[in-house]
Protein backbone atom coordinates (compact mmCIF):
# COMPACT_ATOMS: atom_id res chain seq x y z
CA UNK A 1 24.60 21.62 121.68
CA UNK A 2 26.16 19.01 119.11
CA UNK A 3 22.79 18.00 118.04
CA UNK A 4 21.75 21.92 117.54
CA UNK A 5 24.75 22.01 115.11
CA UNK A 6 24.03 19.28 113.44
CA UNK A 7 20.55 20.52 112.89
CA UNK A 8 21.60 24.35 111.42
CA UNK A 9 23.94 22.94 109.33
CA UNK A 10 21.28 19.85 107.75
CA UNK A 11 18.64 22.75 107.69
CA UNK A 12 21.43 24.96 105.32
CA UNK A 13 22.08 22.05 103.18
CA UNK A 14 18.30 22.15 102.32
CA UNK A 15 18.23 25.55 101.71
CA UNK A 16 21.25 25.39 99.53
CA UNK A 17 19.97 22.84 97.59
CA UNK A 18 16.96 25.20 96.57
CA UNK A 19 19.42 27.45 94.38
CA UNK A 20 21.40 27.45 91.31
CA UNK A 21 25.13 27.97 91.10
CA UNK A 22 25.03 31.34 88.89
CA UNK A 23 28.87 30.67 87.95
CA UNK A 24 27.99 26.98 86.30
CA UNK A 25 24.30 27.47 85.16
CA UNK A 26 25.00 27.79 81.52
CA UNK A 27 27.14 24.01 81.59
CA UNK A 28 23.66 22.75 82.58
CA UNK A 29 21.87 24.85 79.49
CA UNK A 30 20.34 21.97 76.53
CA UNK A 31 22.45 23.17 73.61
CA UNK A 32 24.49 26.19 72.67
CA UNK A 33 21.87 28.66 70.17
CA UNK A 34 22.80 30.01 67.11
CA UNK A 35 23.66 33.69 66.86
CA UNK A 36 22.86 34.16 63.34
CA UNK A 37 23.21 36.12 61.39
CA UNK A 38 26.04 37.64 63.78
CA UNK A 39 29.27 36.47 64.73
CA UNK A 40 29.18 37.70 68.00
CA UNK A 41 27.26 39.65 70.81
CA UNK A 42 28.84 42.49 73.11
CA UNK A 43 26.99 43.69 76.09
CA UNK A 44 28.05 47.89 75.99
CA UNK A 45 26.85 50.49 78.62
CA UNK A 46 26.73 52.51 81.28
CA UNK A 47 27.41 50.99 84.90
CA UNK A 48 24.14 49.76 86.97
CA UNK A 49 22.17 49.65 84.15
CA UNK A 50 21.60 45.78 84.65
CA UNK A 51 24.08 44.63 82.30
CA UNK A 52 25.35 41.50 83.90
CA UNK A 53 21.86 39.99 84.23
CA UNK A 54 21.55 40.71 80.46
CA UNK A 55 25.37 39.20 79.79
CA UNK A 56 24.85 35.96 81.64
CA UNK A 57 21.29 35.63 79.63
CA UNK A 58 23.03 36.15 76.42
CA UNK A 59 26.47 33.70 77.47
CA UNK A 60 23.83 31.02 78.89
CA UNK A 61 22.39 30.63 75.24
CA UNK A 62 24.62 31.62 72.65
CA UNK A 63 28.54 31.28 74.20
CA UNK A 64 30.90 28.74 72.43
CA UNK A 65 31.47 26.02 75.38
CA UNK A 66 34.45 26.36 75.30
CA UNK A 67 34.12 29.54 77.12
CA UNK A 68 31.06 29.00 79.48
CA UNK A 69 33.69 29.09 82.43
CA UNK A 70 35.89 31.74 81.72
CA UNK A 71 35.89 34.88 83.75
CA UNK A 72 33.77 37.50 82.78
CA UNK A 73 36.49 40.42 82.81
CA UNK A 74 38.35 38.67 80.04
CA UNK A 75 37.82 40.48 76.81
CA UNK A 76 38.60 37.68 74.56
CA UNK A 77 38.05 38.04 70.80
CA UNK A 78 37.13 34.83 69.97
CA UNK A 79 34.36 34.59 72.75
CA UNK A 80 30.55 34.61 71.09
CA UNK A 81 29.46 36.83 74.02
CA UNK A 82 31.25 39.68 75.59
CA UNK A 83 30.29 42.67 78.09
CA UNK A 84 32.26 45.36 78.13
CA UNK A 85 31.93 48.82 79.86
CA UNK A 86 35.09 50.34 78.19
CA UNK A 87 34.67 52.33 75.01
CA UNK A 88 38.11 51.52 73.60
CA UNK A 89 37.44 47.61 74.09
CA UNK A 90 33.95 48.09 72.28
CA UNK A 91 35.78 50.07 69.28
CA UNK A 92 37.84 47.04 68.44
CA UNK A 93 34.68 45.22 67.23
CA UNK A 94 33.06 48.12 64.94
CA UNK A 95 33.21 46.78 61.61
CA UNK A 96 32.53 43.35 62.45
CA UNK A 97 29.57 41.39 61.82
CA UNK A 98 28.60 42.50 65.60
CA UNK A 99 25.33 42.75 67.52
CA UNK A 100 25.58 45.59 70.10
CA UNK A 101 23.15 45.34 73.29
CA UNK A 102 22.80 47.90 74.87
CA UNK A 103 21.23 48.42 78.22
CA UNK A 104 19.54 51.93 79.44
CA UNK A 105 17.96 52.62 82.47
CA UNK A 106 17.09 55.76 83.95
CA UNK A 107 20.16 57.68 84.82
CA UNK A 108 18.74 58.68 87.95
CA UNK A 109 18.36 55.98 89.41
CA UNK A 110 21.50 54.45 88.07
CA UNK A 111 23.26 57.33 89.39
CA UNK A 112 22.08 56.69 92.85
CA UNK A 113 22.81 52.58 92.59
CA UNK A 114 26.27 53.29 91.25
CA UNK A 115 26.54 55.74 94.71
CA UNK A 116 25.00 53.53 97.05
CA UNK A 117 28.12 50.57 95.64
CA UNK A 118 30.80 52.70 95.18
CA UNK A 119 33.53 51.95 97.76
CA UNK A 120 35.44 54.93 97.31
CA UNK A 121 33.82 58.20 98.67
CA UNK A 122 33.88 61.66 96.90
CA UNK A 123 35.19 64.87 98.61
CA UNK A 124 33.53 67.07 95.41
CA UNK A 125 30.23 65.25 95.00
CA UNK A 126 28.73 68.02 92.85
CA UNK A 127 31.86 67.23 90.10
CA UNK A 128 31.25 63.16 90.67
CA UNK A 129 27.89 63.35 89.80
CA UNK A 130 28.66 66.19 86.78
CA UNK A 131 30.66 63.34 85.51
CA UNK A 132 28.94 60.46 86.00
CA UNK A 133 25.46 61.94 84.73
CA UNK A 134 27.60 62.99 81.51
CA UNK A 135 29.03 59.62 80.79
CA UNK A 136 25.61 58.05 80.97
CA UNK A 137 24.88 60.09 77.73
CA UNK A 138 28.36 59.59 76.02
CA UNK A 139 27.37 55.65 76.32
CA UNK A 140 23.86 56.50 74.64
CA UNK A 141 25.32 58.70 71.70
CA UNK A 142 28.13 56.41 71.22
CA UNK A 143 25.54 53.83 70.21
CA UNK A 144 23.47 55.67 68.11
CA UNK A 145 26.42 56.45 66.33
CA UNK A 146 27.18 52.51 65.70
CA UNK A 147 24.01 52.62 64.24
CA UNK A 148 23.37 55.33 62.12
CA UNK A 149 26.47 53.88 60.87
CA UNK A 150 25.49 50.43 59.51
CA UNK A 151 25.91 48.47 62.60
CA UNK A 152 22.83 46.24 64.78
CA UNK A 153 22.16 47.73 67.82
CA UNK A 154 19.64 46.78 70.15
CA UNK A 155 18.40 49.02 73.00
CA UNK A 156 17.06 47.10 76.24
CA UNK A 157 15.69 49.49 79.35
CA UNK A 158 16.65 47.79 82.43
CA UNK A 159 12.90 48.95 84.06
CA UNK A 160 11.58 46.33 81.07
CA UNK A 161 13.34 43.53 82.16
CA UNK A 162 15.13 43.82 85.88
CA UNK A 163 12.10 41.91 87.32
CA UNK A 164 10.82 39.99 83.79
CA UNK A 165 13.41 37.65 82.74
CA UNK A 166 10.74 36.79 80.61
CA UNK A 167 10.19 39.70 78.52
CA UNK A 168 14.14 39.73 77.65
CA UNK A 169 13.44 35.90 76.61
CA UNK A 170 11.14 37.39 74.36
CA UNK A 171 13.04 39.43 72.88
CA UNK A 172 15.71 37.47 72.19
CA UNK A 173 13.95 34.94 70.53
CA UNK A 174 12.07 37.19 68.46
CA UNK A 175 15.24 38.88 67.19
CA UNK A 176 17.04 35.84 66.16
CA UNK A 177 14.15 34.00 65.67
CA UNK A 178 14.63 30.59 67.92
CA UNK A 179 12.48 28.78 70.36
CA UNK A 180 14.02 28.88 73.77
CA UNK A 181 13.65 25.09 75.50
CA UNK A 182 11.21 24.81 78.54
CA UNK A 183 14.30 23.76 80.50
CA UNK A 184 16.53 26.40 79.33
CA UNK A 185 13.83 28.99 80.00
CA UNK A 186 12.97 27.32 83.56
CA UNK A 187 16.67 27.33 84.40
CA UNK A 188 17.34 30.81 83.10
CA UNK A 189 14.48 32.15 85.34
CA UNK A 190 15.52 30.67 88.32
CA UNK A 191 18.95 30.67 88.34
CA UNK A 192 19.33 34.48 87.64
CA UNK A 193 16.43 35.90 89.43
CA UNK A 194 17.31 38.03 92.29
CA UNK A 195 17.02 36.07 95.07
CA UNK A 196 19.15 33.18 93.52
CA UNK A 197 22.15 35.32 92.62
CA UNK A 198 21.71 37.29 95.90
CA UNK A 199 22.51 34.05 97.68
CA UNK A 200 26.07 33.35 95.87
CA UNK A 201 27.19 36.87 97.28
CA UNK A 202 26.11 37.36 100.48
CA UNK A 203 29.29 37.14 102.26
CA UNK A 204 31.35 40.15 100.26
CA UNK A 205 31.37 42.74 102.15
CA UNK A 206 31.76 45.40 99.50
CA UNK A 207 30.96 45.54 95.76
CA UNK A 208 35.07 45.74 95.06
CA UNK A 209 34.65 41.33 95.89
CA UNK A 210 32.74 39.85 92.90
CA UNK A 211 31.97 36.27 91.42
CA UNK A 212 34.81 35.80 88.75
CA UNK A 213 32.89 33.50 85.95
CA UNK A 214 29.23 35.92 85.97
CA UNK A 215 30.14 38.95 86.93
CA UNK A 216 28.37 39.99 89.76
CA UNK A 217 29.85 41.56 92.42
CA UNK A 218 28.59 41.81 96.55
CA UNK A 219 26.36 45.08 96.79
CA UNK A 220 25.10 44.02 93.01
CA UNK A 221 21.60 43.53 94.48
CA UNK A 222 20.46 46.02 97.21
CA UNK A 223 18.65 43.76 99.80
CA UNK A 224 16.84 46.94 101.58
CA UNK A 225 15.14 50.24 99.83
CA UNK A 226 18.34 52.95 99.55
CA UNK A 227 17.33 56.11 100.47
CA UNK A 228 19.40 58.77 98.50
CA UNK A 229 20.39 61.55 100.17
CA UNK A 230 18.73 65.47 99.66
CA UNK A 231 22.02 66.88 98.42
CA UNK A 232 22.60 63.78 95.96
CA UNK A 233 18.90 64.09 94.91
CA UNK A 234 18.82 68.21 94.01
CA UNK A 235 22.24 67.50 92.16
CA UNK A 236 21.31 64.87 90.14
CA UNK A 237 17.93 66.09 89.23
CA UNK A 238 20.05 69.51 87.73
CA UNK A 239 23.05 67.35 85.74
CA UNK A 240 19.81 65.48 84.50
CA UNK A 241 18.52 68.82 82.64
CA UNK A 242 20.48 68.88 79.67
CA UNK A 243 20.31 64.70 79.45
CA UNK A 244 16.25 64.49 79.08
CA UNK A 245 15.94 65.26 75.40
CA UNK A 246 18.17 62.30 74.70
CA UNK A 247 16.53 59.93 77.18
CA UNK A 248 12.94 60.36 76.40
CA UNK A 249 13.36 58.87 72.89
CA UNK A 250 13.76 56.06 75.29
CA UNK A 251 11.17 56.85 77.34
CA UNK A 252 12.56 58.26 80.44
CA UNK A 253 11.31 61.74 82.02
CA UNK A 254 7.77 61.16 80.72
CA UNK A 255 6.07 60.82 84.45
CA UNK A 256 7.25 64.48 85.45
């Protein structure tokens, strides 16, 4: 029996060893990247819309070190890299020399992730998902306003990049024009793809329990197919009516 033990717990070790602490990745990054021409970045939507894979990207690379270990839920000012999903915490940065990323997905299927998480259940589900559909377009117009007002905004669809760390690589170094280090990119890849991250939260029991430093909370990752149910479906597909004209200048409601 003692040498059974000994062999689960040797055989663990190895498997451990094949991941990537997710809350001290960026201490192992090759240098901090410059942010120019901005002073800062803050990560502003909607919930489920892939948002803390984007933040961690963006802190991995550009956050001051003297902050790659604070906790995520800390809206500091003098952090380089922030995530926010509050619209009064995101106001107190228009007018700054700011760079506003902003994910999208469709709000569908955020909709249904944000349902299949949530750990406190409805009585009026018609009314929950009235609200919730709405707020995914209050996040979208807010935005557009920052920009039609003078400020950068960059739009990132989380269908584009939640399986292609790669293309948000891409696009990073394209819009501040910098060359991402093999190792950086290697360690970036790995350490936040799915199945790495998945493996740091596997014993919370409910999305409520998170990972303080990156952000992602138990439940973040789904590890079977959800299916949604009929009534949560039909509702969502009406409250997404008067949403579509905004969302297909993104590219969303196209396939129909």
């Amino acid at each position: 029996m003692k040498i059974l033990w000994m062999l689960v717990f040797f055989a663990s070790c190895a498997s451990a060893q094949d991941f990537l602490d997710v809350e001290t990745l960026s201490t192992l990054r090759t240098r901090q990247y410059p942010l120019n021409p901005f002073q800062k970045v803050v990560v502003f939507s909607a919930p489920r819309t892939g948002s803390s894979l984007v933040y961690n990207v963006f802190r991995y690379l550009f956050e001051n070190e003297n902050y790659l270990l604070f906790p995520h839920n800390q809206f500091d000012l003098n952090r380089f890299v922030l995530k926010t999903h509050n619209f009064g915490e995101s106001s107190l940065l228009i007018g700054s020399n700011v760079l506003f990323i902003v994910t999208l997905r469709n709000p569908i299927q955020a909709a249904i992730s944000y349902v299949r998480i949530c750990p406190r259940k409805t009585d009026n589900l018609q009314n929950f998902l009235e609200r919730l559909m709405r707020k995914h377009a209050e996040y979208v117009t807010f935005c557009e306003a920052l920009q039609e007002s003078g400020h950068s905004v960059i739009f990132l669809r989380y269908e584009d990049f939640e399986n292609n760390i790669e293309y948000l690589l891409k696009k990073i170094e394209h819009h501040f024009e910098i060359e991402i280090e093999k190792k950086d990119r290697e360690l970036i890849s790995k350490g936040f793809r799915k199945e790495n991250v998945s493996f740091y939260f596997q014993g919370f029991g409910s999305f409520e329990k998170y990972l303080p430093i990156s952000g992602f909370h138990g439940q973040h990752i789904a590890p079977e197919k959800y299916e949604p149910s009929m009534e949560l479906t039909d509702w969502l597909d009406y409250y997404s009516e008067p949403l579509k004209p905004l969302f297909k200048k993104y590219g969303y409601f196209f396939d129909e």
